[in-house]
N, C-alpha and C. Protein backbone atom coordinates (compact mmCIF):
# COMPACT_ATOMS: atom_id res chain seq x y z
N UNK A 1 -62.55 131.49 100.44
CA UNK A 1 -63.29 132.36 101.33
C UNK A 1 -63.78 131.63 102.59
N UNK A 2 -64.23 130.59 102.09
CA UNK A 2 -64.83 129.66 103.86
C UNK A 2 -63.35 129.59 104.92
N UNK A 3 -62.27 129.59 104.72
CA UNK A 3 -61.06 129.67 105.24
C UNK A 3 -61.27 130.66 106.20
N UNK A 4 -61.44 132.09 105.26
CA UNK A 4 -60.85 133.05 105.82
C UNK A 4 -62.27 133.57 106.51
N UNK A 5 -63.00 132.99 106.49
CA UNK A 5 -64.79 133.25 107.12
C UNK A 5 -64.27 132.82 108.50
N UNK A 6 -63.35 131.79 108.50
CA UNK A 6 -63.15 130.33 110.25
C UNK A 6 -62.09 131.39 110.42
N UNK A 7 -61.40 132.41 110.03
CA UNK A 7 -59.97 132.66 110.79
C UNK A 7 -59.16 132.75 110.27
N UNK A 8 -59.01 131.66 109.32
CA UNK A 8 -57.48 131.57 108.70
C UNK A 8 -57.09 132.35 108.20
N UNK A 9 -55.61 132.62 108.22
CA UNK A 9 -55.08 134.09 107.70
C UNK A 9 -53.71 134.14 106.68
N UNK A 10 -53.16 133.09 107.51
CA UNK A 10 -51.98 132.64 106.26
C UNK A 10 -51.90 132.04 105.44
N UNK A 11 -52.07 132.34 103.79
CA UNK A 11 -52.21 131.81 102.45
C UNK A 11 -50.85 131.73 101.59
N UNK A 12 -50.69 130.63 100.78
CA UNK A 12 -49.09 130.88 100.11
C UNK A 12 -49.87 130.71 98.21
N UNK A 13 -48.91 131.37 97.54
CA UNK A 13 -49.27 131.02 96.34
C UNK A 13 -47.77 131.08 95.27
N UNK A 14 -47.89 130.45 94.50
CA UNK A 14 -47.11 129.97 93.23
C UNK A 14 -46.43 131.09 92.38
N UNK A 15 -47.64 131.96 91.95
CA UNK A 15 -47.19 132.53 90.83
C UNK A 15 -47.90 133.99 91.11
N UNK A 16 -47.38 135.00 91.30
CA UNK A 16 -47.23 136.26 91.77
C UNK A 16 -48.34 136.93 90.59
N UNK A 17 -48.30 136.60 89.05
CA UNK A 17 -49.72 137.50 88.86
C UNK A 17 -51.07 137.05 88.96
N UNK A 18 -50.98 135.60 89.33
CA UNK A 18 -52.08 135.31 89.33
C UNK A 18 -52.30 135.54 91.45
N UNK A 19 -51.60 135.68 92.40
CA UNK A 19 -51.48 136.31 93.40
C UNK A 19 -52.68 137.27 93.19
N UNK A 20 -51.83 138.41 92.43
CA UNK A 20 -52.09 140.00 91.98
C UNK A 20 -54.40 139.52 92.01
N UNK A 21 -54.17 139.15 90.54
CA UNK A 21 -55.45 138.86 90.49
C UNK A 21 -56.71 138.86 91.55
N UNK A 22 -55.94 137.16 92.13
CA UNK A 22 -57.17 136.94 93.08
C UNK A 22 -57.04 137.97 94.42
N UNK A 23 -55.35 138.17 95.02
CA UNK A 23 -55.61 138.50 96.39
C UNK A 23 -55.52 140.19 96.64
N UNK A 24 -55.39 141.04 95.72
CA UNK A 24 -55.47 142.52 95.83
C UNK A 24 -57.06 142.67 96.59
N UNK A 25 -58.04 142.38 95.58
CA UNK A 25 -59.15 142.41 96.62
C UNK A 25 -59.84 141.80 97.79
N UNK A 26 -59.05 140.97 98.34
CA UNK A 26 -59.49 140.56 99.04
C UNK A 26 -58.51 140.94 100.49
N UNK A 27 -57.71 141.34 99.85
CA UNK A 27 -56.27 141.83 101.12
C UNK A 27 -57.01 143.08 101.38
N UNK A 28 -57.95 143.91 100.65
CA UNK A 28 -58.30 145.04 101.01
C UNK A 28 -59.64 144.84 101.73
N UNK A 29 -60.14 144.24 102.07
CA UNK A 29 -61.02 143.59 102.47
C UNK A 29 -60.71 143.12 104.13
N UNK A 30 -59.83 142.09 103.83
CA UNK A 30 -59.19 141.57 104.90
C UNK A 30 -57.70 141.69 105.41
N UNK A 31 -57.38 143.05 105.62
CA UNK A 31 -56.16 143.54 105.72
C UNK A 31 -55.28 142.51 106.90
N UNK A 32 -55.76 141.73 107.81
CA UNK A 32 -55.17 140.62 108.80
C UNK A 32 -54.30 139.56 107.94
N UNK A 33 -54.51 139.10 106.46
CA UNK A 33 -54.21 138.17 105.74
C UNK A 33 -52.86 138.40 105.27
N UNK A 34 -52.53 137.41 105.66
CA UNK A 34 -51.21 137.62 105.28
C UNK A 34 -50.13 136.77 104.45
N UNK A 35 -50.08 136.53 103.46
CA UNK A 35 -49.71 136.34 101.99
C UNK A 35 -48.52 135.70 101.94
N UNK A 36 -48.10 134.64 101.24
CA UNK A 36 -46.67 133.98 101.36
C UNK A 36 -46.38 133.76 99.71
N UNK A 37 -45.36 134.25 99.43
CA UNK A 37 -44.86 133.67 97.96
C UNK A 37 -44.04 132.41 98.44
N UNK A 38 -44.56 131.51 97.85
CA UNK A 38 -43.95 130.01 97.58
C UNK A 38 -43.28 129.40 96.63
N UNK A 39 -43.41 130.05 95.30
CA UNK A 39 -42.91 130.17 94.36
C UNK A 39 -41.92 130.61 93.82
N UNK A 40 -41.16 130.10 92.68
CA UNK A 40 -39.88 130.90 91.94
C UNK A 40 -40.67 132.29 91.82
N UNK A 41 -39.29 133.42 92.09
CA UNK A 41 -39.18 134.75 92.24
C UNK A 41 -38.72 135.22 90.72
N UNK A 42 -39.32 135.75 89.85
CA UNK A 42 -38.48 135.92 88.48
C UNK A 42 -38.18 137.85 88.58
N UNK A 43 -37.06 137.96 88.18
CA UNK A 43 -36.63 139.56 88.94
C UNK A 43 -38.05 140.39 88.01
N UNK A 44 -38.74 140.57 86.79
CA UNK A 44 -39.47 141.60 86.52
C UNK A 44 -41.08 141.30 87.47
N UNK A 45 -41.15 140.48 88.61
CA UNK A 45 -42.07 140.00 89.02
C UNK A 45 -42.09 140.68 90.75
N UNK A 46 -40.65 141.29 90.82
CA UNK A 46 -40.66 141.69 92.53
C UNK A 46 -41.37 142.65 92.87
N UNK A 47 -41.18 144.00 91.64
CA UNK A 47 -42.20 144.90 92.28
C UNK A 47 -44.01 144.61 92.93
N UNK A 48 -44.47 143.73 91.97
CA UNK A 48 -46.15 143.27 92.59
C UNK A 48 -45.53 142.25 93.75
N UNK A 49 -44.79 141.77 93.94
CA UNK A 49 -44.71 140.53 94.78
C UNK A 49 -44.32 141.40 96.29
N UNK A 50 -43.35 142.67 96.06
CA UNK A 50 -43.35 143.34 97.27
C UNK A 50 -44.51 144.03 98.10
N UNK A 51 -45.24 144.70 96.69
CA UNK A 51 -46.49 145.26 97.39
C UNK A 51 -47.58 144.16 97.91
N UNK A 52 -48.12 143.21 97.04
CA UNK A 52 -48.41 141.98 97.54
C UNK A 52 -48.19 140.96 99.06
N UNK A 53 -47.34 140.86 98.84
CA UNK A 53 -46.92 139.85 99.66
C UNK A 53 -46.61 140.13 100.79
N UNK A 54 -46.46 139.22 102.25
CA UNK A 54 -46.02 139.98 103.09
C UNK A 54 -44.56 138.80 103.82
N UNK A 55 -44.65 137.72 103.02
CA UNK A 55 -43.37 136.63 102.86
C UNK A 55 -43.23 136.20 101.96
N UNK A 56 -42.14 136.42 101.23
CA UNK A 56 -41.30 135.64 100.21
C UNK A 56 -40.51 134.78 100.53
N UNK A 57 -40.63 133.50 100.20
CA UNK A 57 -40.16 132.16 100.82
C UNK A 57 -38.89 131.79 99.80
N UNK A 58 -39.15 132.43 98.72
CA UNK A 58 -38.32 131.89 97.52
C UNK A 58 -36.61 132.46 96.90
N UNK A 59 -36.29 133.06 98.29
CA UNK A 59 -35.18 134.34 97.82
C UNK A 59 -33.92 133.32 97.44
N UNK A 60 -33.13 133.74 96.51
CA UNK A 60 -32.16 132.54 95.73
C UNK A 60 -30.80 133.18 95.06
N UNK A 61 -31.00 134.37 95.19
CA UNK A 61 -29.53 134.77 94.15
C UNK A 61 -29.38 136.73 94.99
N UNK A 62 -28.46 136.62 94.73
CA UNK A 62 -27.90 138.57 95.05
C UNK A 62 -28.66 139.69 94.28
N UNK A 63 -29.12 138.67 93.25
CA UNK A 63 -30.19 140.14 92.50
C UNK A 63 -31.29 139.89 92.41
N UNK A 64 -32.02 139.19 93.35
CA UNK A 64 -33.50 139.22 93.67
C UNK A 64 -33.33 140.13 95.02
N UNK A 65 -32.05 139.40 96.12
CA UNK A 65 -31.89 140.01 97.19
C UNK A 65 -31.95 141.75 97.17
N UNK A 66 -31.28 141.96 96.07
CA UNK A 66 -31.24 143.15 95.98
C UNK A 66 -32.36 143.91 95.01
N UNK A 67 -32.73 143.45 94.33
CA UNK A 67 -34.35 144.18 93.84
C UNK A 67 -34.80 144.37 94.82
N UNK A 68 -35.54 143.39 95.68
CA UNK A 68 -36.04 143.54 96.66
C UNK A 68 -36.16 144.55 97.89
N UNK A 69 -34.84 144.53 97.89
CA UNK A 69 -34.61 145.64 98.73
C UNK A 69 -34.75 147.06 98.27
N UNK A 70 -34.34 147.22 96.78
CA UNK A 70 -34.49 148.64 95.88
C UNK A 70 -36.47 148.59 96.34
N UNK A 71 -36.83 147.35 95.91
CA UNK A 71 -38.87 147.86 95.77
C UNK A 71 -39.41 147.88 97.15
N UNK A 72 -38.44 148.04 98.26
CA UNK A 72 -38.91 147.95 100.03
C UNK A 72 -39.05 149.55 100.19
N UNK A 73 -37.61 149.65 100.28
CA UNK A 73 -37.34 151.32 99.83
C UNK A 73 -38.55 151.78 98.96
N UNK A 74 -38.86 152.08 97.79
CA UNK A 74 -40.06 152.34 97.06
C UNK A 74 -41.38 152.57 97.40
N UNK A 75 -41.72 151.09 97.69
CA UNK A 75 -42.98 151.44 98.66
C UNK A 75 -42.58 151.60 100.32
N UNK A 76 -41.96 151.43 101.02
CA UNK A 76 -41.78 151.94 102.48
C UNK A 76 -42.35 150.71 102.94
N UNK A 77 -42.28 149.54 102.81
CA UNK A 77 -43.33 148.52 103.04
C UNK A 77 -41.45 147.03 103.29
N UNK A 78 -41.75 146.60 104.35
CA UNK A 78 -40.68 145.57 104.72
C UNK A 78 -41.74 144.22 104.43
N UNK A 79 -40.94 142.91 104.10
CA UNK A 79 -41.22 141.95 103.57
C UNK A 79 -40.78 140.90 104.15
N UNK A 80 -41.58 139.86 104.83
CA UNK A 80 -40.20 139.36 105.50
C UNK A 80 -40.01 137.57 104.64
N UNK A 81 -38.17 137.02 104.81
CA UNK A 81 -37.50 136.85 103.77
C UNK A 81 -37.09 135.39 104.28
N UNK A 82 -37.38 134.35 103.49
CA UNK A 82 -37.06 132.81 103.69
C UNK A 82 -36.02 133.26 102.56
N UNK A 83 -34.72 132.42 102.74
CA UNK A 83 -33.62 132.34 102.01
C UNK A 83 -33.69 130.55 101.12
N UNK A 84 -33.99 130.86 100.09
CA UNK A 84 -33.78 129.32 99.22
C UNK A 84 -32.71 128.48 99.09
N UNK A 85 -32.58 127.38 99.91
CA UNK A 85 -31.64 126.79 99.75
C UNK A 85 -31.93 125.51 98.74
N UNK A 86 -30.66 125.30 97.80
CA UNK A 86 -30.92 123.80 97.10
C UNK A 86 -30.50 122.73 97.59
N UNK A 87 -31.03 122.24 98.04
CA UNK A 87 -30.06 121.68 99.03
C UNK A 87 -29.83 120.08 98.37
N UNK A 88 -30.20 119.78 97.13
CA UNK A 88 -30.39 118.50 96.23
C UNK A 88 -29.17 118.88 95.47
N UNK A 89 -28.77 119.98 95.15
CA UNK A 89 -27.87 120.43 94.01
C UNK A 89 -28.31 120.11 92.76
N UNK A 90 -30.19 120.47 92.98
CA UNK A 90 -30.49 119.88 91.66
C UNK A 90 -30.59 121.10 90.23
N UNK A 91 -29.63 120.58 89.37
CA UNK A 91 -29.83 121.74 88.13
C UNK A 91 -31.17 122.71 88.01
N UNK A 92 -32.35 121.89 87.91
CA UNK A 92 -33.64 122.18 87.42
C UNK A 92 -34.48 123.11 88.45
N UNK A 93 -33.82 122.87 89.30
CA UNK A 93 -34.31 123.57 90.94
C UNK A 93 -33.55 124.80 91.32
N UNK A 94 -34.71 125.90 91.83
CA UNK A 94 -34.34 127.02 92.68
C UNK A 94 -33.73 126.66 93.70
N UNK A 95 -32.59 127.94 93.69
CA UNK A 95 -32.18 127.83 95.52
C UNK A 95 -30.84 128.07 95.01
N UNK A 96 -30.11 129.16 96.46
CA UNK A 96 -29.11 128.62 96.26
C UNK A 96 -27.99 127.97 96.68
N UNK A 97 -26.70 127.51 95.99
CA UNK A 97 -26.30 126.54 96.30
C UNK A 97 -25.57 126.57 98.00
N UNK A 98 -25.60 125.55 97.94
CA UNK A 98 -25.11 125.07 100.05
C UNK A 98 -23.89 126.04 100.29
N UNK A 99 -22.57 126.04 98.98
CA UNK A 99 -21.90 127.04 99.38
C UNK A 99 -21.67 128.29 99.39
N UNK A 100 -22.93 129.01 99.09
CA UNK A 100 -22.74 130.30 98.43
C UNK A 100 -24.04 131.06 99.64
N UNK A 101 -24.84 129.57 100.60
CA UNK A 101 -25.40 130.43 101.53
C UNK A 101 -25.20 131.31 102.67
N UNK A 102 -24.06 131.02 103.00
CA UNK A 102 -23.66 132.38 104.09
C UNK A 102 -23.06 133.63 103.46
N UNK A 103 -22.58 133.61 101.99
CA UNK A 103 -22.72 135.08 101.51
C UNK A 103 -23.63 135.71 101.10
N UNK A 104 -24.77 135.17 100.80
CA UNK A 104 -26.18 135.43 100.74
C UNK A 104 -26.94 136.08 101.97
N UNK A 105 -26.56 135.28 103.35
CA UNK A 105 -27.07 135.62 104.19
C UNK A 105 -26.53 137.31 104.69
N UNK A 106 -25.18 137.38 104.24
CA UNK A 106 -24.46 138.55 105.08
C UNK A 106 -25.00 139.69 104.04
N UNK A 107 -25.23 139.38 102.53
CA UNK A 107 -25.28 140.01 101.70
C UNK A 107 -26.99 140.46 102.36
N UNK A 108 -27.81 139.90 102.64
CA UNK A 108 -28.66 140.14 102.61
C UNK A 108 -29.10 141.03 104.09
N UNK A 109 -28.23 140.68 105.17
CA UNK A 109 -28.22 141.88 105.96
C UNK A 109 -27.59 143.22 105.65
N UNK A 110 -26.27 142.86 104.97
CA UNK A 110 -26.33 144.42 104.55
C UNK A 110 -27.27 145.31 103.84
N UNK A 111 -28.25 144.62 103.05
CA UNK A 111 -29.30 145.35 102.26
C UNK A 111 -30.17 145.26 103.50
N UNK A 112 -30.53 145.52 104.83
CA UNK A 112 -31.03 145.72 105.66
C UNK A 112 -32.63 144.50 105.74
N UNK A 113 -32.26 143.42 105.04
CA UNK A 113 -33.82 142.78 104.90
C UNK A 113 -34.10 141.69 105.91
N UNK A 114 -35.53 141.40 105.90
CA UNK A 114 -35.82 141.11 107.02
C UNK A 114 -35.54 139.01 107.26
N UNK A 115 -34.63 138.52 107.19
CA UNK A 115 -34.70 137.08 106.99
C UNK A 115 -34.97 136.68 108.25
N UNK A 116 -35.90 135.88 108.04
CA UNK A 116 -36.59 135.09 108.87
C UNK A 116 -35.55 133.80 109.18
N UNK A 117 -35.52 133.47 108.11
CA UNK A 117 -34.76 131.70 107.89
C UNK A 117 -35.01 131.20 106.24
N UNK A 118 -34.25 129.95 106.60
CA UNK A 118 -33.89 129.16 105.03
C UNK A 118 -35.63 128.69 104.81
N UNK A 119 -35.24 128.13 103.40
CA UNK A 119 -36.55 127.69 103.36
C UNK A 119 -35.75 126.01 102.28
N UNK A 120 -36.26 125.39 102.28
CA UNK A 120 -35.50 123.83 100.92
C UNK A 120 -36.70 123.13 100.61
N UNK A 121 -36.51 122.37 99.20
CA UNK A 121 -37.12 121.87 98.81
C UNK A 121 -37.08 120.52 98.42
N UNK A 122 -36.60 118.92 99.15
CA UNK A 122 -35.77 118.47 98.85
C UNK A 122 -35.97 117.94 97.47
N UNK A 123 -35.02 116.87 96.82
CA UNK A 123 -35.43 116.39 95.46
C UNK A 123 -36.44 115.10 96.01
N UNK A 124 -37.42 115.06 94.91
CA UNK A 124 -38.66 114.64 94.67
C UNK A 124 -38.49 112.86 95.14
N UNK A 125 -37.47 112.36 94.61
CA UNK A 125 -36.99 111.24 94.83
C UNK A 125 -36.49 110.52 95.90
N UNK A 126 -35.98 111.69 96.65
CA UNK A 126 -35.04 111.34 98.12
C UNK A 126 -35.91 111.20 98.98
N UNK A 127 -35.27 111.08 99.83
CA UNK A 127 -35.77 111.04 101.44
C UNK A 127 -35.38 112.12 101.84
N UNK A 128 -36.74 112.98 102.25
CA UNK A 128 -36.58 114.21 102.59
C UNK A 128 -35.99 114.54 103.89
N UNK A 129 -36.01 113.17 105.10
CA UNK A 129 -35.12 113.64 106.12
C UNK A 129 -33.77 114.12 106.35
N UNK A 130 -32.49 113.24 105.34
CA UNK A 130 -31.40 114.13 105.26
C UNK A 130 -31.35 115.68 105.15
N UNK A 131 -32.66 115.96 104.38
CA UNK A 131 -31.70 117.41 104.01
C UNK A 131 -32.57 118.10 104.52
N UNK A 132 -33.49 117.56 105.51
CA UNK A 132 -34.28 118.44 106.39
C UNK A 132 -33.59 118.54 107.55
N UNK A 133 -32.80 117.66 107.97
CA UNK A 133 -31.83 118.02 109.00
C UNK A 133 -30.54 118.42 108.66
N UNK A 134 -30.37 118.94 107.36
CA UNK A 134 -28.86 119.62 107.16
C UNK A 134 -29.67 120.98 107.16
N UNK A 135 -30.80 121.31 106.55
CA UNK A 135 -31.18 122.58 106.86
C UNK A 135 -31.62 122.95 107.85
N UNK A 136 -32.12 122.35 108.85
CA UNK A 136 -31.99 122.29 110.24
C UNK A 136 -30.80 122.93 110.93
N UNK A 137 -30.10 122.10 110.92
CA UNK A 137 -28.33 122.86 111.07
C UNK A 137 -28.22 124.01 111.07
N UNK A 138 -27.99 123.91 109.55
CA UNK A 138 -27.76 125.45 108.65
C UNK A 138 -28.16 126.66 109.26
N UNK A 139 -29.90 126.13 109.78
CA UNK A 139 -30.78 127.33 110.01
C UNK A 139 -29.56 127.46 111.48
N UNK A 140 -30.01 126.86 112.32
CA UNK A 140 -29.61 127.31 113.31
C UNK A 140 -28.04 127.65 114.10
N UNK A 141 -27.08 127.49 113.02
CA UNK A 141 -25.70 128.13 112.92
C UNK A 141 -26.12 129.48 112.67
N UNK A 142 -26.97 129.80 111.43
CA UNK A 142 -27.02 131.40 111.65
C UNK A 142 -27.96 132.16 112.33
N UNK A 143 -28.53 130.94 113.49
CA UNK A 143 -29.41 132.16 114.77
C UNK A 143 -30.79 132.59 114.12
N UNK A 144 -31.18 132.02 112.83
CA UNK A 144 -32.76 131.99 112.67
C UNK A 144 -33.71 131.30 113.25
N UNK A 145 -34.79 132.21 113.45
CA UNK A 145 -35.78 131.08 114.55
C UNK A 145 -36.91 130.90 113.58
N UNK A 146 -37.02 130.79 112.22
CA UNK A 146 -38.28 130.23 111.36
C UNK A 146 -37.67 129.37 110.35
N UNK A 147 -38.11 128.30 110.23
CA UNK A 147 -37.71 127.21 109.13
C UNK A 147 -38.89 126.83 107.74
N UNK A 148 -38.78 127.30 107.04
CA UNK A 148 -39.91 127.12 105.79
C UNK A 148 -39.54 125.87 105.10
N UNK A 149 -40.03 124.37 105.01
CA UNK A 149 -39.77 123.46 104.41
C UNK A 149 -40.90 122.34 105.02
N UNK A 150 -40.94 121.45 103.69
CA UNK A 150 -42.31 120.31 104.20
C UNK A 150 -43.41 120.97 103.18
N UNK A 151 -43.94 119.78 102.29
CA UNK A 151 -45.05 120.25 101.84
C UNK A 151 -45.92 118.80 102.03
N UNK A 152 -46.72 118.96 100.92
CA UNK A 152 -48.08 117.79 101.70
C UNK A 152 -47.60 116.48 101.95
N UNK A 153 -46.36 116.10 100.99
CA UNK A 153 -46.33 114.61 100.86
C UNK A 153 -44.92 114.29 102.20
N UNK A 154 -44.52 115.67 102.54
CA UNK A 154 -43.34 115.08 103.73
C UNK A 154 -43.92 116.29 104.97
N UNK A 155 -44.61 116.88 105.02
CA UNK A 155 -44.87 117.63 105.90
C UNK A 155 -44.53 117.18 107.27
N UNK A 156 -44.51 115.96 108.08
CA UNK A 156 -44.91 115.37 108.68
C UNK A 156 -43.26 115.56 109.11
N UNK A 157 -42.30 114.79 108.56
CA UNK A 157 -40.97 114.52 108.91
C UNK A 157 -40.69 116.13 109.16
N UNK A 158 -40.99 117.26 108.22
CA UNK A 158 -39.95 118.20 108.03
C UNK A 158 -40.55 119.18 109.24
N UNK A 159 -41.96 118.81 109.96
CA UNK A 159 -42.17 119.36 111.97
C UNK A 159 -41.53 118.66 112.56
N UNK A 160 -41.10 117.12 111.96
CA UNK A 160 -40.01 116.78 113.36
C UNK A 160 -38.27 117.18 113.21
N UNK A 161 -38.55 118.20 112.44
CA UNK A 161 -37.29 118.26 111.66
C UNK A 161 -37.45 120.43 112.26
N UNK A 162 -38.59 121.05 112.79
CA UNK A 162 -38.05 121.92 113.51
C UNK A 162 -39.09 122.85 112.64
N UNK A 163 -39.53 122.47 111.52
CA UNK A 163 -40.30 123.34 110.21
C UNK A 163 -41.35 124.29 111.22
N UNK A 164 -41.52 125.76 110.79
CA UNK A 164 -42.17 126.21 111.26
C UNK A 164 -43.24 127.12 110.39
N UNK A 165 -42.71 126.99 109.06
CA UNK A 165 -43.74 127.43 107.96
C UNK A 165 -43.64 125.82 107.35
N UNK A 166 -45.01 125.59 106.89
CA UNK A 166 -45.13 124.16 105.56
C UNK A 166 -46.01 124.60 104.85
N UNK A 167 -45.73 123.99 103.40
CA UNK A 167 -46.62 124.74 102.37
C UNK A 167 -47.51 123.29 101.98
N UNK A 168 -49.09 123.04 102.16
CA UNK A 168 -49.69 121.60 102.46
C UNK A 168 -50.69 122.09 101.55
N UNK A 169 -50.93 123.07 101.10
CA UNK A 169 -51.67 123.60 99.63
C UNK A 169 -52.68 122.08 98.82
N UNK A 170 -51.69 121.66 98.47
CA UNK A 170 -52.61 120.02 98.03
C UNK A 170 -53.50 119.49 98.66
N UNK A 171 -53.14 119.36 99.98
CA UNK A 171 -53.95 118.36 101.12
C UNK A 171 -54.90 119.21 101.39
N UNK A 172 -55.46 120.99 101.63
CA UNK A 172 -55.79 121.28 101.60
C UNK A 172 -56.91 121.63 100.75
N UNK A 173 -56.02 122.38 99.26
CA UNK A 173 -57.07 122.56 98.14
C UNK A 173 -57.23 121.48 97.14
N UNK A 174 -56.49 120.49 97.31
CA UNK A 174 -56.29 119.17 95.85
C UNK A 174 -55.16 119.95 94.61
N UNK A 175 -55.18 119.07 93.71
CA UNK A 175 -53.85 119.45 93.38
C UNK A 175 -54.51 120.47 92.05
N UNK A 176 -53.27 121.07 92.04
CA UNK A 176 -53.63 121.92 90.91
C UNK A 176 -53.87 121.89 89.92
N UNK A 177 -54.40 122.71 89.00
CA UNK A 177 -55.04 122.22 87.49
C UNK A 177 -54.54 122.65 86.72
């Protein structure tokens, strides 16, 4: 609340019911706020995450793409859409894979949705500059002007790397419990 007392308006969160929980009342409250899913998307989770949310950062496969679009339609309410890239090719990790992102992307204009740009996460181990500048690239072969990537511990590289959403949640609130 002291955040949103100074101004601040853009919040991201993890896990869509606990979203539900805290930010229903307070979005009604402060209808300016505007909500980011950061988190894995699990498909029985889109309907609250559409009405909820007003960016989903986490989009990863053809049938989230397309729920999504069925629960836009539903409520009359547009969402706008970071595309997940893996860009580690790591098993354990969302996103999807490097070659399957430009049918994703086309797939996802035909369902009329609103993509902003990619979003990556690199692996934990690497050096996050390689694959902040392959998604760099990426983004801008397909003419997106928002880049979602960088969190507290690389934030820094992935603005010189073009990032125009970062999720810094830690540095901010400390780490989670």
């Amino acid at each position: 609340m002291p955040l949103i007392d100074h101004g601040h308006i853009h919040f991201g969160e993890n896990k869509v019911q606990e979203a539900v929980e805290k930010w229903e009342p307070i979005k009604i409250k402060n209808q300016n706020i505007k909500l980011h899913m950061i988190g894995r998307l699990q498909t029985n989770k889109i309907k609250n995450a559409v009405k909820l949310f007003d960016y989903i950062h986490s989009v990863d496969s053809f049938k989230i793409a397309k729920k999504i679009s069925e629960e836009e339609i539903k409520f009359k309410k547009k969402v706008k859409i970071f595309l997940q890239v893996n860009v580690g090719d790591e098993i354990q990790k969302s996103g999807v894979k490097r070659e399957e992102v430009k049918d994703l992307v086309i797939y996802c204009k035909k369902l009329n949705l609103d993509v902003l740009g990619l979003m990556c996460i690199p692996p934990m181990n690497d050096d996050p500059v390689p694959h902040f500048k392959y998604i760099k690239i990426l983004n801008n072969d397909f003419g997106f002007n928002e880049l979602s990537m960088g969190m507290s511990s690389d934030y820094l590289q992935a603005v010189e790397n073009s990032a125009t959403f970062l999720r810094i949640g830690s540095n901010i609130f400390g780490a989670r419990n």
